[in-house]
N, C-alpha and C. Protein backbone atom coordinates (compact mmCIF):
# COMPACT_ATOMS: atom_id res chain seq x y z
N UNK A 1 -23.06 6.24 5.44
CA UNK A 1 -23.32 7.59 5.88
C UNK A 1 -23.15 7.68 7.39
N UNK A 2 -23.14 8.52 7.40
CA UNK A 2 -22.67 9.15 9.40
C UNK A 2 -23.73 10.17 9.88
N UNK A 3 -24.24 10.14 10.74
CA UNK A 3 -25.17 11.40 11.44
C UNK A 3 -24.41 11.54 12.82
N UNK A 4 -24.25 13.42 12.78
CA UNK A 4 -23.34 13.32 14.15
C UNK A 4 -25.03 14.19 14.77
N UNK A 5 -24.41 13.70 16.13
CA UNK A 5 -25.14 14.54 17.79
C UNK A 5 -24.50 15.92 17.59
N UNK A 6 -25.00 16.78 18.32
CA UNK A 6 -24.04 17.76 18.81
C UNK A 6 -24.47 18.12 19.86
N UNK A 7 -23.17 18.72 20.85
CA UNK A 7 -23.62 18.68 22.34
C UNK A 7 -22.90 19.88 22.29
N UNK A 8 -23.64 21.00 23.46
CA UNK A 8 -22.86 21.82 24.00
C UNK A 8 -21.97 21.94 25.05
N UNK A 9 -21.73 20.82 25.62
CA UNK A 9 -20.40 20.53 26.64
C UNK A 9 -19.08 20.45 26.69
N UNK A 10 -18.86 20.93 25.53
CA UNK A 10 -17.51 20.60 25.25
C UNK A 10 -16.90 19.43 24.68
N UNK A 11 -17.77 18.37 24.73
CA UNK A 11 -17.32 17.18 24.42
C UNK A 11 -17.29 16.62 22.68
N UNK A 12 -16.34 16.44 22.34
CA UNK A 12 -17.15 15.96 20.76
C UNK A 12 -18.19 15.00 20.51
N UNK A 13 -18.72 15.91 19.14
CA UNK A 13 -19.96 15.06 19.07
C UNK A 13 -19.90 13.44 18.90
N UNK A 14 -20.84 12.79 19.09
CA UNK A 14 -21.05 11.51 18.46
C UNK A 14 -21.43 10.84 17.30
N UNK A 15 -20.79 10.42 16.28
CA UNK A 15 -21.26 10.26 15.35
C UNK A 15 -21.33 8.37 14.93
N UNK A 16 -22.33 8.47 14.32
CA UNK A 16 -23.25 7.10 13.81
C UNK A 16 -22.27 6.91 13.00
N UNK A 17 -22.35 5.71 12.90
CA UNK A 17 -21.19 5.31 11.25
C UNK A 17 -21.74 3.97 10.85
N UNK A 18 -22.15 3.46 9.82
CA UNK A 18 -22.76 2.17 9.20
C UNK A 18 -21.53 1.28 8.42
N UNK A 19 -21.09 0.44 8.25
CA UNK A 19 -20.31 -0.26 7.74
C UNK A 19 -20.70 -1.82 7.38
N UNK A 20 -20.50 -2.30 6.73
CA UNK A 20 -20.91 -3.94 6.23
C UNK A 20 -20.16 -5.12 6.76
N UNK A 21 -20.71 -6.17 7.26
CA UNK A 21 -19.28 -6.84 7.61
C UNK A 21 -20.51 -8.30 7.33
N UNK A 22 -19.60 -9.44 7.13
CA UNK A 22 -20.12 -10.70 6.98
C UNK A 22 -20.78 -11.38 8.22
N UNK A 23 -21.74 -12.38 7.55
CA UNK A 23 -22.45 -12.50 9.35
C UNK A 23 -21.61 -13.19 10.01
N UNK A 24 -20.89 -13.99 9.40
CA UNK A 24 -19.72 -15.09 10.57
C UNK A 24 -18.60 -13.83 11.04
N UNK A 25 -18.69 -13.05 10.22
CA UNK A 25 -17.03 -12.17 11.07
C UNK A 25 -18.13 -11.93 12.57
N UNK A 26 -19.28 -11.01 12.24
CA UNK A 26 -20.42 -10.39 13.29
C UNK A 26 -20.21 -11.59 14.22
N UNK A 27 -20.79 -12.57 14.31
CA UNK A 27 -20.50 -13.34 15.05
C UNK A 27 -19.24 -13.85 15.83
N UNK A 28 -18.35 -13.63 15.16
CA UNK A 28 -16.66 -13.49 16.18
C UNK A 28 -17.16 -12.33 16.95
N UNK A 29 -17.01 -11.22 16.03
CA UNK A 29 -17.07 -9.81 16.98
C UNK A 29 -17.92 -10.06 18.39
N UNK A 30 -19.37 -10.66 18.21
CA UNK A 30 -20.04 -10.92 19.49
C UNK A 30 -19.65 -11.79 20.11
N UNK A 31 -18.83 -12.75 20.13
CA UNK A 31 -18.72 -14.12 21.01
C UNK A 31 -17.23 -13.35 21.47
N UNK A 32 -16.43 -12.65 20.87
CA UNK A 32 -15.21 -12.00 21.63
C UNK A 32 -15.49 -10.78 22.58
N UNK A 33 -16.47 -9.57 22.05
CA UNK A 33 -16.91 -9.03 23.27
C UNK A 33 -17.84 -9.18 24.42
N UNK A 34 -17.93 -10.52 24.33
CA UNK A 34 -19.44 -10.86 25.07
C UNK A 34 -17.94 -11.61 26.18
N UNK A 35 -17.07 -12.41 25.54
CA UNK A 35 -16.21 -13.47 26.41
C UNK A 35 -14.96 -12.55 27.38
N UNK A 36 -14.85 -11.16 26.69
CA UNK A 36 -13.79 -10.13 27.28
C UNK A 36 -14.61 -9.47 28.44
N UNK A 37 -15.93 -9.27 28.12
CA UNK A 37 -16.58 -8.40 29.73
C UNK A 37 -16.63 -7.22 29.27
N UNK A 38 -17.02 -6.81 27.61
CA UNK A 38 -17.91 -5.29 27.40
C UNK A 38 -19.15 -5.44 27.64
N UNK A 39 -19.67 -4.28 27.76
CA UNK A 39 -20.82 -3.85 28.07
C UNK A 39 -21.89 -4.61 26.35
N UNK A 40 -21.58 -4.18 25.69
CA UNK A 40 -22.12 -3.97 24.36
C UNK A 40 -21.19 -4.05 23.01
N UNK A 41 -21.87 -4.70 21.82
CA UNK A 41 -20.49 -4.22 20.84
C UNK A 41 -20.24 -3.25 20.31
N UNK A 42 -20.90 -2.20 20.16
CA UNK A 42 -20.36 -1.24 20.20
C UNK A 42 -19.33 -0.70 20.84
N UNK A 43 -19.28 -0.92 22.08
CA UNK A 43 -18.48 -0.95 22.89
C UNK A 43 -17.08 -1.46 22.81
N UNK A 44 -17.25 -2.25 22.44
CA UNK A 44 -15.88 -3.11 21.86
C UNK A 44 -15.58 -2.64 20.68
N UNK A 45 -16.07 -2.26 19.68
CA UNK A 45 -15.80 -2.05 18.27
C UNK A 45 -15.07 -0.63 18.77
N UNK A 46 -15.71 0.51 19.35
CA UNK A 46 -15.09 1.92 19.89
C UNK A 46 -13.74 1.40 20.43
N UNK A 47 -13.67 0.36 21.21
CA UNK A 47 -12.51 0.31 21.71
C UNK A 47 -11.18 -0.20 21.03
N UNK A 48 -11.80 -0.87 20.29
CA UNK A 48 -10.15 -1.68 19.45
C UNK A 48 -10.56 -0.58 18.27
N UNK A 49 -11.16 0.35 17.94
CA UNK A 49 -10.66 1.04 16.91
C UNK A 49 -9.58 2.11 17.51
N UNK A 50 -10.11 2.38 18.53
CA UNK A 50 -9.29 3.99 19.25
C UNK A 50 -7.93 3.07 19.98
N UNK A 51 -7.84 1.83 20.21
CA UNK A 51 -6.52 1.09 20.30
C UNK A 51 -5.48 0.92 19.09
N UNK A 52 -6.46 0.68 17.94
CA UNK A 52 -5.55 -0.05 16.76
C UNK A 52 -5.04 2.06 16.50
N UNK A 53 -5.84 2.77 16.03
CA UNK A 53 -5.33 4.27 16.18
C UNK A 53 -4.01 4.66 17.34
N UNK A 54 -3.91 4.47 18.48
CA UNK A 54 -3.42 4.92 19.32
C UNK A 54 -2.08 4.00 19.68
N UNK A 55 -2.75 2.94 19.34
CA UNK A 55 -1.09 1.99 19.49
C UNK A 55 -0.96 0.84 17.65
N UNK A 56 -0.95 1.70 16.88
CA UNK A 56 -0.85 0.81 16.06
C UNK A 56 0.58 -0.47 15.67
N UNK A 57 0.09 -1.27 15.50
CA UNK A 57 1.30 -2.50 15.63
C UNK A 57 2.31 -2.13 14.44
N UNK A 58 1.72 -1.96 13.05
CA UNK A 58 2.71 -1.44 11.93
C UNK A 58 2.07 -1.10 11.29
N UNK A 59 2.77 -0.18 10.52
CA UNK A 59 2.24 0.08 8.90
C UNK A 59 2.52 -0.46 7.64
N UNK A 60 2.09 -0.12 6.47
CA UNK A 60 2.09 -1.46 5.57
C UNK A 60 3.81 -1.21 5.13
N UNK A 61 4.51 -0.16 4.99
CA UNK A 61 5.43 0.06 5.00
C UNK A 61 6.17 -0.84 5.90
N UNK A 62 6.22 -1.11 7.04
CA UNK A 62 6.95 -1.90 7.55
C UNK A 62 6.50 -3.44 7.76
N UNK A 63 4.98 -3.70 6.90
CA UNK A 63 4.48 -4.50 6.68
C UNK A 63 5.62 -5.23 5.79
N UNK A 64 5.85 -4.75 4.43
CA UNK A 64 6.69 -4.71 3.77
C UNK A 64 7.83 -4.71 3.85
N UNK A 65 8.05 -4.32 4.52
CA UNK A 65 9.91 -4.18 4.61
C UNK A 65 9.96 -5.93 5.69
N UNK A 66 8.84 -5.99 6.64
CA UNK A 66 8.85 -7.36 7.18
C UNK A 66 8.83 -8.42 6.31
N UNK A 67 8.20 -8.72 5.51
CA UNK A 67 7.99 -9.66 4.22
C UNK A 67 8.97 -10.01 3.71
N UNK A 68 9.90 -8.78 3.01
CA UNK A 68 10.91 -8.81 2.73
C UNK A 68 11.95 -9.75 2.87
N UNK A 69 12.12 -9.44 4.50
CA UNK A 69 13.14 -9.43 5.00
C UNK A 69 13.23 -11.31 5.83
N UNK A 70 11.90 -11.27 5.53
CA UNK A 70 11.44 -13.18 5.73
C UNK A 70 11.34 -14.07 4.41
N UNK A 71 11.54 -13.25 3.37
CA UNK A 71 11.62 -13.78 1.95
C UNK A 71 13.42 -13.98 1.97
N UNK A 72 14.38 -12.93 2.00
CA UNK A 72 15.58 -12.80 2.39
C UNK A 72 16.22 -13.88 3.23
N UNK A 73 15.42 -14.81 4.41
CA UNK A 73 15.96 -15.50 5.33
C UNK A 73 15.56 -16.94 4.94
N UNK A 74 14.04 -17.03 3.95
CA UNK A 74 13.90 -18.03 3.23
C UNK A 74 15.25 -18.45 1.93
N UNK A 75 15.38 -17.02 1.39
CA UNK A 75 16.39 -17.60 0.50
C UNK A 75 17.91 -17.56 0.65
N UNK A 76 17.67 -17.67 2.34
CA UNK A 76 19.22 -17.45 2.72
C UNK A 76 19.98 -15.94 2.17
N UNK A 77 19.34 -14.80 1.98
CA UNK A 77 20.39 -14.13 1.75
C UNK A 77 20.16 -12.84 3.14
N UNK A 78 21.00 -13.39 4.11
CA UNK A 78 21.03 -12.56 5.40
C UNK A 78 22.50 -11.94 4.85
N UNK A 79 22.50 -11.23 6.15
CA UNK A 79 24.04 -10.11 6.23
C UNK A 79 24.38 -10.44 7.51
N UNK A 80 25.70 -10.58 8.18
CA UNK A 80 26.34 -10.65 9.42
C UNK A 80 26.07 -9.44 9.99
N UNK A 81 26.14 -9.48 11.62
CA UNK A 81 25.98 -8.19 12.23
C UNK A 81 26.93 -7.16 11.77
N UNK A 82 27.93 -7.42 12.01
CA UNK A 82 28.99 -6.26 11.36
C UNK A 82 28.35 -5.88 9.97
N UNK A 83 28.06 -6.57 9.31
CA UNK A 83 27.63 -5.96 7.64
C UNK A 83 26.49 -4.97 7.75
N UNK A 84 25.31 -5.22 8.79
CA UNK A 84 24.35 -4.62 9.61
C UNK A 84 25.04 -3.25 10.16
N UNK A 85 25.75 -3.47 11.15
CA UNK A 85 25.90 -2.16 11.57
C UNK A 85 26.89 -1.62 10.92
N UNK A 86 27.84 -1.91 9.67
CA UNK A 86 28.34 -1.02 8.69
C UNK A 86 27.35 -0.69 7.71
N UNK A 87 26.20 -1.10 7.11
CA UNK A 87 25.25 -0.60 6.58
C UNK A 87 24.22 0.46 7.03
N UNK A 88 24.22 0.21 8.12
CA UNK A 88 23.02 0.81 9.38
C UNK A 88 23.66 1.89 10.31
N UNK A 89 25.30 1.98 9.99
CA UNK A 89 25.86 3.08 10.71
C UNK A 89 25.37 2.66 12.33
N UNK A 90 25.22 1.82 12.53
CA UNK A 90 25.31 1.42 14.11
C UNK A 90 26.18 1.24 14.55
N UNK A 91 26.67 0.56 15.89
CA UNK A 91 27.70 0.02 16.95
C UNK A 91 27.00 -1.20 18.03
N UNK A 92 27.96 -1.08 18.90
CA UNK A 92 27.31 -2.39 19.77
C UNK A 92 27.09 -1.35 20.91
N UNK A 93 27.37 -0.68 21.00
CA UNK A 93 27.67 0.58 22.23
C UNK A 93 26.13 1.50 22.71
C-alpha cells in the first residue's frame, strides 16, 4: 500500500510505498549506499529508481532481440556487413 502527503506548493506529493526484498539483497542495498556517499537509503533507492526510469539501459524487447543475436554468434549463423546493410537498407555513408 502507498499513503501520499499532500502539499500546497506546487510540488508533488510524496508518497510511502512498502515493498519486500530479502535480508541479504537489504544488506547490498546498505553497504552500496552507505560506500557511494548518500545521505540515507532511501535516498539511494529514490535515486536509481528515477535513473533506471530516465535513462533506461533496455527493454526486454531488445533484451531479446540481444539473446538472440548471441545465440546466432554461438551457432555461427552471422550475416556479412553487406548482407546487414542490404537487409537493414543501410550504407557506409
Amino acid at each position: 500500500m502507498s499513503e501520499a502527503t499532500t502539499g500546497d506548493d506546487g510540488e508533488d506529493d510524496i508518497v510511502t510505498v512498502n515493498f519486500k526484498l530479502t535480508e541479504s539483497f537489504l544488506d547490498e542495498i546498505d553497504d552500496t549506499w552507505q560506500g557511494r556517499g548518500f545521505n540515507s537509503r532511501s535516498e539511494f533507492i529514490r535515486y536509481t529508481l528515477r535513473d533506471a526510469v530516465e535513462f533506461p539501459t533496455f527493454d526486454r524487447d531488445e533484451l531479446r532481440a540481444l539473446l538472440a543475436a548471441e545465440g546466432d554468434v554461438r551457432d555461427e549463423q552471422t550475416m556479412s556487413a553487406e548482407e546487414a546493410r542490404e537487409r537493414f537498407g543501410t550504407s557506409d555513408e
